[in-house]
N, C-alpha and C. Protein backbone atom coordinates (compact mmCIF):
# COMPACT_ATOMS: atom_id res chain seq x y z
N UNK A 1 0.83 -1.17 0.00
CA UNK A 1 0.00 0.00 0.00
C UNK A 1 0.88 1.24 0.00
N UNK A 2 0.63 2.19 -0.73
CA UNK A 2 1.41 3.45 -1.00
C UNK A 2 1.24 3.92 0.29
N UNK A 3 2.62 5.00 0.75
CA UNK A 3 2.19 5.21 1.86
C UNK A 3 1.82 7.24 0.93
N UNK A 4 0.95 7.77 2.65
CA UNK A 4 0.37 8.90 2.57
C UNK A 4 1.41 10.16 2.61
N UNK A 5 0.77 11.13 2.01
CA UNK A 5 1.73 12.44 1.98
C UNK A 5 1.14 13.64 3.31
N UNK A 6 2.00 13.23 4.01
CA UNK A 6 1.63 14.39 5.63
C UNK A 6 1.12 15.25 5.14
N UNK A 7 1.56 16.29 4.10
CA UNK A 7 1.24 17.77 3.92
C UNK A 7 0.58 17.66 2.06
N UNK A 8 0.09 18.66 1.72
CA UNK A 8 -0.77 18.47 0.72
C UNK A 8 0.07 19.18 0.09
N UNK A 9 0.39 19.12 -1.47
CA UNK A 9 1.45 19.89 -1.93
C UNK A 9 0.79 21.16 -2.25
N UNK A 10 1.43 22.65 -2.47
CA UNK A 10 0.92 23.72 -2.49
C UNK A 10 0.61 23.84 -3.94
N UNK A 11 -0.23 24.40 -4.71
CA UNK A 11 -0.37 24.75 -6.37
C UNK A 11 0.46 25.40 -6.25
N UNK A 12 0.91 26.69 -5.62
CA UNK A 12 2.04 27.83 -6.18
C UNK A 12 3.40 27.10 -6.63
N UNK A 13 3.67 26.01 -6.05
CA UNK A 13 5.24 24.92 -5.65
C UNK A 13 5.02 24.15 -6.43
N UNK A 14 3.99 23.67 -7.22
CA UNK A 14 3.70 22.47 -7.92
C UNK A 14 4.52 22.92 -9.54
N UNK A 15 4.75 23.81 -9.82
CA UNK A 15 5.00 24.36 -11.07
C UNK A 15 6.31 25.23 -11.21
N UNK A 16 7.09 24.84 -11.40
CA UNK A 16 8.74 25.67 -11.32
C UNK A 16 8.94 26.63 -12.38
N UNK A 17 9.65 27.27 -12.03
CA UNK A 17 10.43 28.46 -12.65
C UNK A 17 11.16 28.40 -14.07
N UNK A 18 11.01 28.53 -15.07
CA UNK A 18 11.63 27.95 -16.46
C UNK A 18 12.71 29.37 -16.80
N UNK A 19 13.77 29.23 -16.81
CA UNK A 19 14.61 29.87 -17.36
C UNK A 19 14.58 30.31 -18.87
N UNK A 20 14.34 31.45 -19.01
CA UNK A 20 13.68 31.91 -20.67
C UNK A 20 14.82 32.25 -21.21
N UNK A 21 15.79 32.93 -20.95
CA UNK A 21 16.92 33.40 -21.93
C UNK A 21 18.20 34.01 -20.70
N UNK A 22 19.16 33.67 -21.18
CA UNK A 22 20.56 34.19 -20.47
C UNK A 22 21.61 35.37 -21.19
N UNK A 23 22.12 35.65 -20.81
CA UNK A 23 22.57 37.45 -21.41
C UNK A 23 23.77 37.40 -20.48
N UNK A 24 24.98 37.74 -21.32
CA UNK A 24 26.36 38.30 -20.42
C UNK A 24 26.45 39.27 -20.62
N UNK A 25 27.11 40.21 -19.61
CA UNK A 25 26.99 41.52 -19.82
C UNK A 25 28.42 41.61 -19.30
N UNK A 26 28.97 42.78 -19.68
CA UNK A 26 30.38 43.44 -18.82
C UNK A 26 30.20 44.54 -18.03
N UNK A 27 30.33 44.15 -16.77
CA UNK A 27 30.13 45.36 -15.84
C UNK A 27 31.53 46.13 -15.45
N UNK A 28 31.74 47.30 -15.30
CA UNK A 28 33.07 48.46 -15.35
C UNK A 28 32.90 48.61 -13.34
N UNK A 29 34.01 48.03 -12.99
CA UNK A 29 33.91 48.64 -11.34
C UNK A 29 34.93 49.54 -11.38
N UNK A 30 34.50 50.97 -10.68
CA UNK A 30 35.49 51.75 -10.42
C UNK A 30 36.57 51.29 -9.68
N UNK A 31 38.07 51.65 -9.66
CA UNK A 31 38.91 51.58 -8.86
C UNK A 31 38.99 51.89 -7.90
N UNK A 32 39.00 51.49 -6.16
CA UNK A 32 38.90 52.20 -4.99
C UNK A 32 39.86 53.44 -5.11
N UNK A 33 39.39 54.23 -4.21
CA UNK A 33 40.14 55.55 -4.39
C UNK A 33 40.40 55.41 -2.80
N UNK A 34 41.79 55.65 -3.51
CA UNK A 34 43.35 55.99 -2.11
C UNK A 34 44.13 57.35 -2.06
N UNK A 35 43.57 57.56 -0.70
CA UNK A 35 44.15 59.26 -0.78
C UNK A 35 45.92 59.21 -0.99
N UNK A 36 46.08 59.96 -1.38
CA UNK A 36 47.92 60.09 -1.80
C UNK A 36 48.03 61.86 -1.44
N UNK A 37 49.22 61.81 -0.94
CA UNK A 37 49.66 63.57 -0.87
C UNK A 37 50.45 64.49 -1.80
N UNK A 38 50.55 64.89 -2.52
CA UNK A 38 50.75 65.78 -3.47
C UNK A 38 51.33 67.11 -3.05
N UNK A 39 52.51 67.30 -3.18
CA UNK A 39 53.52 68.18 -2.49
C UNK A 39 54.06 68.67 -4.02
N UNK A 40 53.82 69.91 -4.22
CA UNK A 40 53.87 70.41 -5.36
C UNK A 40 54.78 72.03 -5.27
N UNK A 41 56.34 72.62 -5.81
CA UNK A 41 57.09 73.24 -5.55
C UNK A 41 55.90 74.40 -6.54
N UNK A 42 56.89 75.36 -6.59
CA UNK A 42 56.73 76.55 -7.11
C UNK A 42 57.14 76.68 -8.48
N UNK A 43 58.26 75.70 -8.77
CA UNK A 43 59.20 75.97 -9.97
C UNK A 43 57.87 74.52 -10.49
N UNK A 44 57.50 73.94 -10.48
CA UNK A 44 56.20 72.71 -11.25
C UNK A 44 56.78 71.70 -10.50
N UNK A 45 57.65 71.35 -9.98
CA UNK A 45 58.03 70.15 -10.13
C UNK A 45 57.15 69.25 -8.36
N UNK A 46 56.52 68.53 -8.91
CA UNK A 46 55.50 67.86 -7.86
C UNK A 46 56.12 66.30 -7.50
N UNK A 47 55.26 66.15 -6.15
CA UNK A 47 55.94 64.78 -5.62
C UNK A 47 54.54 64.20 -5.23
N UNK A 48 54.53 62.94 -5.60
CA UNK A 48 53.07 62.05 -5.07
C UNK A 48 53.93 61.00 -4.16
N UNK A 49 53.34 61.31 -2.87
CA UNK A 49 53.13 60.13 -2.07
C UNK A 49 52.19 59.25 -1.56
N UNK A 50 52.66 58.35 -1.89
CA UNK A 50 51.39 56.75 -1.86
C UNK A 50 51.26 56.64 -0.51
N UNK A 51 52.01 56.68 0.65
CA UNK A 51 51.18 56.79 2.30
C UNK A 51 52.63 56.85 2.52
N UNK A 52 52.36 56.17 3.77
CA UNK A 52 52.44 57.06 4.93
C UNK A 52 54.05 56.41 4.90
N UNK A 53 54.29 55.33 4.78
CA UNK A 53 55.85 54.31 4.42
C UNK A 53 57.00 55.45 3.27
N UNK A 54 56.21 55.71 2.49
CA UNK A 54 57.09 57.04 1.96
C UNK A 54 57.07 58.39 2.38
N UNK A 55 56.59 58.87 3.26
CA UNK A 55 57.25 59.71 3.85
C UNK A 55 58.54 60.07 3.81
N UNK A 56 59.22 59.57 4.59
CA UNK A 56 60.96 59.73 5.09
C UNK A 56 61.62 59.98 3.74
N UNK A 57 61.26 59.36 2.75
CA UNK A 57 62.02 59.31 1.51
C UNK A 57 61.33 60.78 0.60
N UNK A 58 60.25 60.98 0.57
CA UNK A 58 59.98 62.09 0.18
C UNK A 58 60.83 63.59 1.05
N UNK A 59 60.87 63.24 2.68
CA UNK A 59 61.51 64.71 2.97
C UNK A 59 63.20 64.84 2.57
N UNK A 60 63.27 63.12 2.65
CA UNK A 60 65.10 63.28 2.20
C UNK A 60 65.31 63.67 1.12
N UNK A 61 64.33 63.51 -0.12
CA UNK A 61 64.06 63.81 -1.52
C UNK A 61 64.17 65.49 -1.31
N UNK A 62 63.22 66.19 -0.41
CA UNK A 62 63.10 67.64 -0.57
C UNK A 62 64.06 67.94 0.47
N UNK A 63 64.88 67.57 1.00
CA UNK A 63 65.97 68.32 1.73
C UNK A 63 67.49 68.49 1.01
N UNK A 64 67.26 67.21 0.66
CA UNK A 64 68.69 67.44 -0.74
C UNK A 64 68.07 67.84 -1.64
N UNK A 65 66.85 68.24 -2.67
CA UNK A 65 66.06 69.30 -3.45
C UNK A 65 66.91 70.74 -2.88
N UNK A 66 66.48 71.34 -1.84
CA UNK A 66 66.39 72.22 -1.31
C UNK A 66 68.11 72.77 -1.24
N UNK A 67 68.48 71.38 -0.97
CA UNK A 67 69.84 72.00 -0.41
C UNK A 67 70.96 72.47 -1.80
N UNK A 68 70.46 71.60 -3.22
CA UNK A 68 70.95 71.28 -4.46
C UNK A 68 70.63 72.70 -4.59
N UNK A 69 69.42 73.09 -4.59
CA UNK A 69 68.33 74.53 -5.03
C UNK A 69 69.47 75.93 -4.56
N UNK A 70 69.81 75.94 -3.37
CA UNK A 70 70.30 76.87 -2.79
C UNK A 70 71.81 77.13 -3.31
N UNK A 71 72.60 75.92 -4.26
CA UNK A 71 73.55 76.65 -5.17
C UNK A 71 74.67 75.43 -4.51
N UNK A 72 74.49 74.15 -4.17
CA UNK A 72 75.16 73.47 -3.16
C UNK A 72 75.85 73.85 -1.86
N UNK A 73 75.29 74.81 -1.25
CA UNK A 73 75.25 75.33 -0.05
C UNK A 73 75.35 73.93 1.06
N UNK A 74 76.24 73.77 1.51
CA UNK A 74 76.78 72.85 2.92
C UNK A 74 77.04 73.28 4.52
């Protein structure tokens, strides 16, 4: 003898979902944006620093700048 079904099946569930058509698309994600500091002279000549690890090398960069600038002044 077949056995019985506890719950009665629902009409909404009885009938599945048919997949009609599929489509690829290319989606464009912006690049996160990372603040950088931008130390920019008078004469044009500009310096980008990527954080905070270049530091030290950027002021040693503008202290021998500075010191070259002044006519090799020691």
């Amino acid at each position: 003898m077949p056995r019985k079904l506890s719950r009665p099946t629902k009409a909404s569930r009885a009938k599945r979902a048919e997949c009609e058509s599929v489509q690829f698309v290319e989606v464009e994600f912006t690049a996160p944006v990372v603040p950088r500091l931008v130390i920019q002279f008078s004469d044009g000549l500009s310096i980008l620093v990527e954080n905070e690890r270049c530091v030290p090398l950027a002021a040693a960069f503008i202290a021998e700048f500075r010191r070259t600038e002044k006519g090799g002044a020691r």
